[in-house]
PDB file of N, CA and C in Angstrom:
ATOM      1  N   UNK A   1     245.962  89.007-120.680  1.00  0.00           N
ATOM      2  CA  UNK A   1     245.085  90.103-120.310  1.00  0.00           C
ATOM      3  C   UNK A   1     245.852  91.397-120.171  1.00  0.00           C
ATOM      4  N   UNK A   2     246.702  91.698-119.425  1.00  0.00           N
ATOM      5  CA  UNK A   2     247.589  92.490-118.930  1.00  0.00           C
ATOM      6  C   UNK A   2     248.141  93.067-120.432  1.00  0.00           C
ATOM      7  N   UNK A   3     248.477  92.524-121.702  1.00  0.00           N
ATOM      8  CA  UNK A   3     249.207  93.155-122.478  1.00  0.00           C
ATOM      9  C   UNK A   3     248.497  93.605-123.557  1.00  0.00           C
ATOM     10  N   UNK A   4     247.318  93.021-123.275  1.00  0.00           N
ATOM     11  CA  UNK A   4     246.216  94.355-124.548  1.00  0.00           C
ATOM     12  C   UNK A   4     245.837  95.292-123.450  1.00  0.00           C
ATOM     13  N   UNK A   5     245.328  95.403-122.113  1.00  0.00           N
ATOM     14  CA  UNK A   5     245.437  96.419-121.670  1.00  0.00           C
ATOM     15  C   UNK A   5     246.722  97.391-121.640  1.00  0.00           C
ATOM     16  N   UNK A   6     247.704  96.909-121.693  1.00  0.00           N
ATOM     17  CA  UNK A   6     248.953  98.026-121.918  1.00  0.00           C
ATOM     18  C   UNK A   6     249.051  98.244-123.043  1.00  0.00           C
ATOM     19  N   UNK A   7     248.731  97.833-124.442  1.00  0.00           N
ATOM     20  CA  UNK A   7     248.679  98.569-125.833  1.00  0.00           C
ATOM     21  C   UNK A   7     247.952  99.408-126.246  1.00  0.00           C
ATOM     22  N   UNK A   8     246.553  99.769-124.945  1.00  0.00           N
ATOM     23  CA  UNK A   8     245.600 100.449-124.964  1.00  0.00           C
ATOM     24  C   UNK A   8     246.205 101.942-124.580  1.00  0.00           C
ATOM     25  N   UNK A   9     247.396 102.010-123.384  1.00  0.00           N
ATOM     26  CA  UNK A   9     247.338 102.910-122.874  1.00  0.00           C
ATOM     27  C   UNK A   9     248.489 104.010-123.488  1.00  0.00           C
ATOM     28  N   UNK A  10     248.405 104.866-123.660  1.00  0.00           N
ATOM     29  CA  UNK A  10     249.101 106.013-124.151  1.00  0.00           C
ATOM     30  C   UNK A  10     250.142 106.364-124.381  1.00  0.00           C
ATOM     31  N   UNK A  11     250.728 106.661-123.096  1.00  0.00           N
ATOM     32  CA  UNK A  11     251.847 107.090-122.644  1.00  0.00           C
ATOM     33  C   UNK A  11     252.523 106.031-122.275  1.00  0.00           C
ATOM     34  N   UNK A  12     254.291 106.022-121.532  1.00  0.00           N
ATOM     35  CA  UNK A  12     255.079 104.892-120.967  1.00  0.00           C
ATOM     36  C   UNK A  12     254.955 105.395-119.624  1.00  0.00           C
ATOM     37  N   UNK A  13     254.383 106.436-118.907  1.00  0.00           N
ATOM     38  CA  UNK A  13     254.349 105.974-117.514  1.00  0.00           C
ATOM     39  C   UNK A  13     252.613 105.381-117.694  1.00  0.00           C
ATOM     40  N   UNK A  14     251.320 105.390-118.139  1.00  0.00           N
ATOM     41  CA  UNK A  14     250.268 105.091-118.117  1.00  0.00           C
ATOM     42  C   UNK A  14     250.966 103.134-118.935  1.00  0.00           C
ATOM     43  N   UNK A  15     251.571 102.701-119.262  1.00  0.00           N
ATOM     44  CA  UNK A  15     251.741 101.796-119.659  1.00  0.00           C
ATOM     45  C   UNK A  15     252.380 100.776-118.582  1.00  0.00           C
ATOM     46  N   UNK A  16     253.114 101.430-117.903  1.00  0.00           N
ATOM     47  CA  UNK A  16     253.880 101.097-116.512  1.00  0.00           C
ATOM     48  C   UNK A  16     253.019 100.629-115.421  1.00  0.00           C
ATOM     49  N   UNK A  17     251.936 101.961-115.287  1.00  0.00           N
ATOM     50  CA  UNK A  17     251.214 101.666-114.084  1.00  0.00           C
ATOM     51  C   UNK A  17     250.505 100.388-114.756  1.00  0.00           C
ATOM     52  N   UNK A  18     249.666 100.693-116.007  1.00  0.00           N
ATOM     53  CA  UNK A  18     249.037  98.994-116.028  1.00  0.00           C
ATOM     54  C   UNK A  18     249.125  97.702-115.896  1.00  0.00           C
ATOM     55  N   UNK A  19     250.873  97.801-116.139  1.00  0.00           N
ATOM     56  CA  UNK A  19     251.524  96.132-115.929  1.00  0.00           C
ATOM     57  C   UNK A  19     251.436  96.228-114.673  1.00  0.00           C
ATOM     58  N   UNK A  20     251.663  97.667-113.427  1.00  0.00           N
ATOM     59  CA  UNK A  20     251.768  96.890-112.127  1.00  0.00           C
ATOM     60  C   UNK A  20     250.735  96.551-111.944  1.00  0.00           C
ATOM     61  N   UNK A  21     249.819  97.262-112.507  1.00  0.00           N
ATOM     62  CA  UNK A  21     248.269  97.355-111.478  1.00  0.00           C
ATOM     63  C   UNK A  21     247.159  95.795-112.418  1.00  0.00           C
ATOM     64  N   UNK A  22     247.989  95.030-113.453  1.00  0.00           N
ATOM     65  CA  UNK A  22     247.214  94.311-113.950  1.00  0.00           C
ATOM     66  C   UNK A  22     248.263  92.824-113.852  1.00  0.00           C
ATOM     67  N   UNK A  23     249.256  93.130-114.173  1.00  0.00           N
ATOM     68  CA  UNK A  23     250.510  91.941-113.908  1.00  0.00           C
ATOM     69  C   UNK A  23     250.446  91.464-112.788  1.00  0.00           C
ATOM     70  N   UNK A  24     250.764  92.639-111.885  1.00  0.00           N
ATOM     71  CA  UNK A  24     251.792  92.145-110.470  1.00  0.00           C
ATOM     72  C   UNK A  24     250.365  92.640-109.561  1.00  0.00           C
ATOM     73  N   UNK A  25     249.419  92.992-109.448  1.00  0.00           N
ATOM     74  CA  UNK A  25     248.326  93.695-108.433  1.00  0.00           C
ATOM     75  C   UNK A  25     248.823  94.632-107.268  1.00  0.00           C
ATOM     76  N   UNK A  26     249.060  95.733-107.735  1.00  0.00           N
ATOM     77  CA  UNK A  26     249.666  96.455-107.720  1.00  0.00           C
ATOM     78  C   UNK A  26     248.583  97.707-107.243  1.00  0.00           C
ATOM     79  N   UNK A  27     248.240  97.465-105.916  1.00  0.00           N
ATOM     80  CA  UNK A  27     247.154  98.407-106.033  1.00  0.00           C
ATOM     81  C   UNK A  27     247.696  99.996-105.773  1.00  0.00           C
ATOM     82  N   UNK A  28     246.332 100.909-105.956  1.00  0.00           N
ATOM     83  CA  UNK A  28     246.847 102.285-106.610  1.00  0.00           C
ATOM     84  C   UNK A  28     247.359 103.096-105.649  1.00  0.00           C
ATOM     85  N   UNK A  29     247.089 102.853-104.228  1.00  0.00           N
ATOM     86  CA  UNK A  29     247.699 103.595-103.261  1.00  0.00           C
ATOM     87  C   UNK A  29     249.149 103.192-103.081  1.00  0.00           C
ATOM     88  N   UNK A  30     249.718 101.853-102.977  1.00  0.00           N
ATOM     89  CA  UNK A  30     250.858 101.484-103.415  1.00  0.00           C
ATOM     90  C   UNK A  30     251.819 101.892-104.360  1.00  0.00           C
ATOM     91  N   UNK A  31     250.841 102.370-105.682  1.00  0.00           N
ATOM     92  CA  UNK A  31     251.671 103.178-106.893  1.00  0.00           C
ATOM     93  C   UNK A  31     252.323 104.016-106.501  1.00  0.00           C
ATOM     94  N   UNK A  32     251.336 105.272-105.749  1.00  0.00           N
ATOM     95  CA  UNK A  32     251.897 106.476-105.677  1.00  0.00           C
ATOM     96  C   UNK A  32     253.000 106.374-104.540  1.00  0.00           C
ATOM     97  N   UNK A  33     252.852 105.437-103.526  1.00  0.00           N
ATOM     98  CA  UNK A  33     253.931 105.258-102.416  1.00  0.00           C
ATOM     99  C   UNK A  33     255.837 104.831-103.192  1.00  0.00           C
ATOM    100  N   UNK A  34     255.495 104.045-104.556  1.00  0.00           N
ATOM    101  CA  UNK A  34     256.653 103.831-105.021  1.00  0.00           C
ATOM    102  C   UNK A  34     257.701 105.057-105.135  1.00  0.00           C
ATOM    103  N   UNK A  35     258.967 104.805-104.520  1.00  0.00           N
ATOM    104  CA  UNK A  35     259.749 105.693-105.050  1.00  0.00           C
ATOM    105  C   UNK A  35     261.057 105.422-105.787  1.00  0.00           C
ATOM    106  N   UNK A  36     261.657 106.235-106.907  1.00  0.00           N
ATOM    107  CA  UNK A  36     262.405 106.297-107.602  1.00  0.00           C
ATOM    108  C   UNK A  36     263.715 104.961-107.135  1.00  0.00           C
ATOM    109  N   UNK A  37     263.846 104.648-105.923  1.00  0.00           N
ATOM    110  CA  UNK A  37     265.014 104.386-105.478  1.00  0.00           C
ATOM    111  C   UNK A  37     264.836 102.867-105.103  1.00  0.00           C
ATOM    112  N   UNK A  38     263.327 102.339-105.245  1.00  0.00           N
ATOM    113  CA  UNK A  38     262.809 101.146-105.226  1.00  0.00           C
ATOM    114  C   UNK A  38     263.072 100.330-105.733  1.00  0.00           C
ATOM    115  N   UNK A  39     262.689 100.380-107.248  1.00  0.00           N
ATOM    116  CA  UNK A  39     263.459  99.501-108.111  1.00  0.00           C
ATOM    117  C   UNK A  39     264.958  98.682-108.037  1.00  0.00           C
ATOM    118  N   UNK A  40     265.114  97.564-108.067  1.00  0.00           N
ATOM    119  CA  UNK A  40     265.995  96.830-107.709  1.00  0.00           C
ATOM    120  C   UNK A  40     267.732  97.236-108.692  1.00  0.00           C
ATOM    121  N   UNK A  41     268.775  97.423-108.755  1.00  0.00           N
ATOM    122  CA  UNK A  41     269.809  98.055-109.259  1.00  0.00           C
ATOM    123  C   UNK A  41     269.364  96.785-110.854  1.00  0.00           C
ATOM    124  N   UNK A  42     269.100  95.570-111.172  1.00  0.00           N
ATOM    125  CA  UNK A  42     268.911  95.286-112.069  1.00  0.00           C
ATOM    126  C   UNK A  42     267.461  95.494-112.795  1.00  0.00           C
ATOM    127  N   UNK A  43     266.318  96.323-111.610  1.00  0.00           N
ATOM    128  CA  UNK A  43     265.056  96.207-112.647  1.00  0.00           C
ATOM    129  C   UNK A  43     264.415  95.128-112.214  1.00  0.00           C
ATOM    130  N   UNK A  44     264.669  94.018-111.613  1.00  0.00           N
ATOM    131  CA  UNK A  44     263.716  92.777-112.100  1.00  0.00           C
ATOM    132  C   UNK A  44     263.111  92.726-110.743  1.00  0.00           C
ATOM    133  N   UNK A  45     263.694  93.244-109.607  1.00  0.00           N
ATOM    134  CA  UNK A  45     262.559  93.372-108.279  1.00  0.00           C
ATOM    135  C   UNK A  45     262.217  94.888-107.930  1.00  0.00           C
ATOM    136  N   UNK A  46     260.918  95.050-107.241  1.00  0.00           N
ATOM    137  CA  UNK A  46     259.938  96.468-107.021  1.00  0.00           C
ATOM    138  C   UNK A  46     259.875  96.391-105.456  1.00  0.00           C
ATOM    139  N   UNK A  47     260.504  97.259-104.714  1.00  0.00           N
ATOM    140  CA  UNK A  47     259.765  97.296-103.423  1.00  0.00           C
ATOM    141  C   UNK A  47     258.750  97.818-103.108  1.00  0.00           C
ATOM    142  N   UNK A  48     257.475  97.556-102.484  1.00  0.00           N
ATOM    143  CA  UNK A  48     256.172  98.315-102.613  1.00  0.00           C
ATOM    144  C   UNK A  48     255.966  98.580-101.097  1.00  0.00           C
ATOM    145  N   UNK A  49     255.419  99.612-100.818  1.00  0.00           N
ATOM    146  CA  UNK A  49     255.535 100.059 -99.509  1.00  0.00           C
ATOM    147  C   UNK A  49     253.950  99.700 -99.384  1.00  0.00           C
ATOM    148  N   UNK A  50     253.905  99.136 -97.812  1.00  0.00           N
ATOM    149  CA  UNK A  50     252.312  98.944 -97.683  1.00  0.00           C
ATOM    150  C   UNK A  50     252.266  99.525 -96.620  1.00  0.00           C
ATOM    151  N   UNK A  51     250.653  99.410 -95.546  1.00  0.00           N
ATOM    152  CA  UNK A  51     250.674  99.544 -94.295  1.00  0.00           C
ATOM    153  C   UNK A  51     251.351  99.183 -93.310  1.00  0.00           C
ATOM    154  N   UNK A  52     251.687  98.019 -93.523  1.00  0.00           N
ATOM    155  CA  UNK A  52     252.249  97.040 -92.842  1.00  0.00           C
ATOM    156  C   UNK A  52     253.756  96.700 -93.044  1.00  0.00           C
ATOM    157  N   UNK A  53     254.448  97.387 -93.733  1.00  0.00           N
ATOM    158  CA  UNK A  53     255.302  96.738 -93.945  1.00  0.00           C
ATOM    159  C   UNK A  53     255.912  97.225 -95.211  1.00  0.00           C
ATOM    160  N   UNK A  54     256.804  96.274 -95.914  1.00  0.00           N
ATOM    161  CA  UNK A  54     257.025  96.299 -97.533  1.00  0.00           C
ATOM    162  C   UNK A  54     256.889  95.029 -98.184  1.00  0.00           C
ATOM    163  N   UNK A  55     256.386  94.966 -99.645  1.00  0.00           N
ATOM    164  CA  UNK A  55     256.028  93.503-100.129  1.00  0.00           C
ATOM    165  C   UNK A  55     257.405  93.751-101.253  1.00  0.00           C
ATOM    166  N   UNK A  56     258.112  92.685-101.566  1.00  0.00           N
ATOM    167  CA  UNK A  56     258.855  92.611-102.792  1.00  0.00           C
ATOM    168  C   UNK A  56     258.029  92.286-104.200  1.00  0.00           C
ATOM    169  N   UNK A  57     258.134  92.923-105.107  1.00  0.00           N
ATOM    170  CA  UNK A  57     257.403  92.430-106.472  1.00  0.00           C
ATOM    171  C   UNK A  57     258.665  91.406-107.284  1.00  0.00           C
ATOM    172  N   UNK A  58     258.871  90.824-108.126  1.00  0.00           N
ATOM    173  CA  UNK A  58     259.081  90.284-108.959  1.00  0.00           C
ATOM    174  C   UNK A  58     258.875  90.211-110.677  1.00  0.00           C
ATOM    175  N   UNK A  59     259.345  91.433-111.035  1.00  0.00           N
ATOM    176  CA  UNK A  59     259.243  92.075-111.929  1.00  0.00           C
ATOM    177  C   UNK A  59     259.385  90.814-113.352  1.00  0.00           C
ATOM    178  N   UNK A  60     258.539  90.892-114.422  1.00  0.00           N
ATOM    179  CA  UNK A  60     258.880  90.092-115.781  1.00  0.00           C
ATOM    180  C   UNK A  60     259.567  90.858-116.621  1.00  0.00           C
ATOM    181  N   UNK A  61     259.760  90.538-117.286  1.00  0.00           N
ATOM    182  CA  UNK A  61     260.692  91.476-118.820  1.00  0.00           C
ATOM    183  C   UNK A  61     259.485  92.300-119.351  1.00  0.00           C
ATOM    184  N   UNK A  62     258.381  92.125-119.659  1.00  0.00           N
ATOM    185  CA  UNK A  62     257.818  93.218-119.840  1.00  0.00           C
ATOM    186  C   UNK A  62     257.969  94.641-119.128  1.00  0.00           C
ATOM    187  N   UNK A  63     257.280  93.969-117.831  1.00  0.00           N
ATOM    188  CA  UNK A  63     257.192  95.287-117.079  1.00  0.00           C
ATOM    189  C   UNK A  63     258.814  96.198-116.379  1.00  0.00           C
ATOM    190  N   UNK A  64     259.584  94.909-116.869  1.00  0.00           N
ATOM    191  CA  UNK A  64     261.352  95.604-116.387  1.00  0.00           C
ATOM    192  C   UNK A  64     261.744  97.038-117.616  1.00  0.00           C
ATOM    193  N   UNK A  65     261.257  96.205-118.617  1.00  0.00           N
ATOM    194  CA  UNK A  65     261.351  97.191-120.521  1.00  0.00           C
ATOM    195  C   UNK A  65     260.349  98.461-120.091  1.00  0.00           C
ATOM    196  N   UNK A  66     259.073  98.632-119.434  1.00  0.00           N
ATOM    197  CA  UNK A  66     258.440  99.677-119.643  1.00  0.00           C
ATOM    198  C   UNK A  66     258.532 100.364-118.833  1.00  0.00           C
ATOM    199  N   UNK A  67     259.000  99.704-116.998  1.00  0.00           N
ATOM    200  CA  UNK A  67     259.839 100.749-116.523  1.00  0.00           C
ATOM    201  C   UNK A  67     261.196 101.706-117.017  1.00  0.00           C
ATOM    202  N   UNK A  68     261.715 100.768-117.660  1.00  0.00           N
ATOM    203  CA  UNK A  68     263.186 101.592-118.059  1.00  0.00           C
ATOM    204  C   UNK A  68     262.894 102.574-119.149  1.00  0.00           C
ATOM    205  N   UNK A  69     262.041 102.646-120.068  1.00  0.00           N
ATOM    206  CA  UNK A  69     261.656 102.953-120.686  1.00  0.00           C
ATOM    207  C   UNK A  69     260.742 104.883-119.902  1.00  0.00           C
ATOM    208  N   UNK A  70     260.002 104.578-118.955  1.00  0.00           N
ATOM    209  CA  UNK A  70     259.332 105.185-118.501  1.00  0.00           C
ATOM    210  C   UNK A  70     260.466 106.044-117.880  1.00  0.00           C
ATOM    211  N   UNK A  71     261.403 105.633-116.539  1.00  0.00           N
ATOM    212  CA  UNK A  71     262.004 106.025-115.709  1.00  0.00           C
ATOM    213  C   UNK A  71     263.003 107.004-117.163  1.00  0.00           C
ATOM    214  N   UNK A  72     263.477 107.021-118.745  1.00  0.00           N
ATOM    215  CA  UNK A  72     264.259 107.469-119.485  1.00  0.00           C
ATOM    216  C   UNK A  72     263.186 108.291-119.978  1.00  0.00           C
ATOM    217  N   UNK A  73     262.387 108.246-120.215  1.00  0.00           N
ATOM    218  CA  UNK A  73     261.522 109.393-120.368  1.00  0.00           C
ATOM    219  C   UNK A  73     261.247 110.815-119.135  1.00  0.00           C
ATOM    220  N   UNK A  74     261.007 109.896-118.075  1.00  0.00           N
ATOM    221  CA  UNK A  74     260.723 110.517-116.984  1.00  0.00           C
ATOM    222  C   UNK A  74     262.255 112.135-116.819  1.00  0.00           C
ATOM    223  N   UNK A  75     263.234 110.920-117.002  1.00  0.00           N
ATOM    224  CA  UNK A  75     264.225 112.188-116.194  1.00  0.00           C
ATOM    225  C   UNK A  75     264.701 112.909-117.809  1.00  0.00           C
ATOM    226  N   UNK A  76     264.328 112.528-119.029  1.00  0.00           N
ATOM    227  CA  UNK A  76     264.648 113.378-120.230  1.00  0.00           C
ATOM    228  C   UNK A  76     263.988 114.503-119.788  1.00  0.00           C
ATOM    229  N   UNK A  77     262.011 114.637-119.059  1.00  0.00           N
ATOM    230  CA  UNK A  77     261.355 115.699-119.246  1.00  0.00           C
ATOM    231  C   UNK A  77     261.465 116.381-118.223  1.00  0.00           C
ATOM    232  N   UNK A  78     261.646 115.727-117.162  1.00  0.00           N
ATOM    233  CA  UNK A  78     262.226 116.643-115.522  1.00  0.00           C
ATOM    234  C   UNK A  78     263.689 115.916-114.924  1.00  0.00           C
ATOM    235  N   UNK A  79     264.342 116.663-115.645  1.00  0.00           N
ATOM    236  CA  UNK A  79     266.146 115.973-115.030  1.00  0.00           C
ATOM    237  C   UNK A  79     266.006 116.784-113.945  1.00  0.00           C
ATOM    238  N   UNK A  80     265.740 117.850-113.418  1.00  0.00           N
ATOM    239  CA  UNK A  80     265.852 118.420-112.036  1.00  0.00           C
ATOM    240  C   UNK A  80     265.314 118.340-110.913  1.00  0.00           C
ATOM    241  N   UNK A  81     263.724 117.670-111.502  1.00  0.00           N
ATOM    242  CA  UNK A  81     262.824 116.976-110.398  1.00  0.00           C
ATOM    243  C   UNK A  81     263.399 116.600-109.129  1.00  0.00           C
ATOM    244  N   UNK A  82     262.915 117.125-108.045  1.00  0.00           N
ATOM    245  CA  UNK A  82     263.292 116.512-106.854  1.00  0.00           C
ATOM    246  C   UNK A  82     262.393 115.650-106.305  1.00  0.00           C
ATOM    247  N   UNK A  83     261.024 115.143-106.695  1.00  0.00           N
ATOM    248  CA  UNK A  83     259.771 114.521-106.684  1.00  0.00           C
ATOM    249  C   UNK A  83     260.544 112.896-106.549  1.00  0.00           C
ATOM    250  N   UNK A  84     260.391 112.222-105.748  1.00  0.00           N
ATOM    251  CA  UNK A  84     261.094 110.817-105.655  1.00  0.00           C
ATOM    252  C   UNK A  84     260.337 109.680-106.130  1.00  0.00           C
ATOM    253  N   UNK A  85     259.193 110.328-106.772  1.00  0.00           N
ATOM    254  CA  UNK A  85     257.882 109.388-107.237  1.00  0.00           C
ATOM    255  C   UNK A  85     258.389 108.740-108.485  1.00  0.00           C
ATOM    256  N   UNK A  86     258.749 107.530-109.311  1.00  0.00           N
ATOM    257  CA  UNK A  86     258.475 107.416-110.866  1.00  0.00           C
ATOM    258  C   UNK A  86     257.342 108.033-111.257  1.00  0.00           C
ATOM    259  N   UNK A  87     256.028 107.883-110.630  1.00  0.00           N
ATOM    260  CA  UNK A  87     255.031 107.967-111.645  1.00  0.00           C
ATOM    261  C   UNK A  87     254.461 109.529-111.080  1.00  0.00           C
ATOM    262  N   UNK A  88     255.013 110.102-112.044  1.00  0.00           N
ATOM    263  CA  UNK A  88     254.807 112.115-112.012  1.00  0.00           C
ATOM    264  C   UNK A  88     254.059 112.321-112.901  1.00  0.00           C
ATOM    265  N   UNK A  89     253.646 113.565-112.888  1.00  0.00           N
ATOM    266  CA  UNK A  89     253.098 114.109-114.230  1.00  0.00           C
ATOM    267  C   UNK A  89     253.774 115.529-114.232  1.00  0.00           C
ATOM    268  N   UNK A  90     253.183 116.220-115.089  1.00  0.00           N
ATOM    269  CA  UNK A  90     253.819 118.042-115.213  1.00  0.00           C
ATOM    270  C   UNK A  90     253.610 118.887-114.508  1.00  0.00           C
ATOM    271  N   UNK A  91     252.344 118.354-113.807  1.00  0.00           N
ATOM    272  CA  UNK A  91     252.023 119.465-112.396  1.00  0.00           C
ATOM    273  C   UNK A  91     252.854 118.744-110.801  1.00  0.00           C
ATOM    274  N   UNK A  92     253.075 117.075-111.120  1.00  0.00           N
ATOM    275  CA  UNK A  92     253.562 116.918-109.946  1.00  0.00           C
ATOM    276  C   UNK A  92     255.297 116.681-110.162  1.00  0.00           C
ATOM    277  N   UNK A  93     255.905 116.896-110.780  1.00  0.00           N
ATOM    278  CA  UNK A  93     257.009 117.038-111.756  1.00  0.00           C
ATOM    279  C   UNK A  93     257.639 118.482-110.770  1.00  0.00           C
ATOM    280  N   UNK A  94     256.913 118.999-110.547  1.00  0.00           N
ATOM    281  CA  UNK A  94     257.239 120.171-109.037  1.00  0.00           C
ATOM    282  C   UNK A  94     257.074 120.847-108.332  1.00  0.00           C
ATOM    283  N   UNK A  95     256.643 119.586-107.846  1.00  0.00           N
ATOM    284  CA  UNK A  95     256.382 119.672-106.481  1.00  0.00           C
ATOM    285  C   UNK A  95     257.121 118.585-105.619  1.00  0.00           C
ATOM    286  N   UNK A  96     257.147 118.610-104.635  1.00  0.00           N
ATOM    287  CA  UNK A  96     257.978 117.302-103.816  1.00  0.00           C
ATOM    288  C   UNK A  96     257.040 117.544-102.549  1.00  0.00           C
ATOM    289  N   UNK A  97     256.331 116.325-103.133  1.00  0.00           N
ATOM    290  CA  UNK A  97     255.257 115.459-101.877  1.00  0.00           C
ATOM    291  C   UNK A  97     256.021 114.495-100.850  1.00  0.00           C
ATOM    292  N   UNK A  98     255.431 114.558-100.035  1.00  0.00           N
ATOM    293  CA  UNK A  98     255.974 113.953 -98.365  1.00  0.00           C
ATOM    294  C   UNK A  98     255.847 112.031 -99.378  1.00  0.00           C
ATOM    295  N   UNK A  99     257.147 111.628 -98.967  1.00  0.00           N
ATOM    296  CA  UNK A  99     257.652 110.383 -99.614  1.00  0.00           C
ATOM    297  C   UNK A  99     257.101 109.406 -98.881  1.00  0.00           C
ATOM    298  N   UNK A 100     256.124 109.827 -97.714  1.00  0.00           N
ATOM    299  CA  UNK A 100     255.640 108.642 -96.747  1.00  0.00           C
ATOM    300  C   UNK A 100     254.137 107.889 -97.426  1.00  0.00           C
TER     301      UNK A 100
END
């Protein structure tokens, strides 16, 4: 299911969010809480910040490839970004939102 919805989607950060939000359930307030520094030094675990706490994800090779992929795009188009979010766009690319 998860990987025709990600051939659908556009872009590599819109491809990213779908594996979390269809792979791993990954819900959307969680997305935006992810920050840059989450990701595990190999990729294959996600820390997700909740209400309560933090949940560990368990990342597959898909979704490890379309983060890295995303996160090399990401800092090609804003290397100066101070935004701690992966998932930016061009208007939030600069700005730097409260990381809580």
């Amino acid at each position: 299911m998860g990987a025709g919805l990600i051939d659908r989607a556009t872009g590599a950060a819109d491809r990213l969010a779908v594996a979390l939000v269809a792979i791993h359930a990954v819900g959307q307030r969680a997305l935006t809480r992810i920050l840059v520094d989450d990701p595990s030094e190999s990729r294959s675990r996600l820390l997700i910040r909740r209400r309560h706490g933090l949940r560990v994800v368990h990342l597959d090779e898909v979704t490890v490839s379309l983060l890295d992929q995303w996160l090399r795009e990401r800092y090609r188009r804003w290397p100066a970004t101070r935004n701690p979010h992966p998932l930016i766009s061009q208007q939030t690319a600069v700005e730097r939102p409260d990381a809580s």
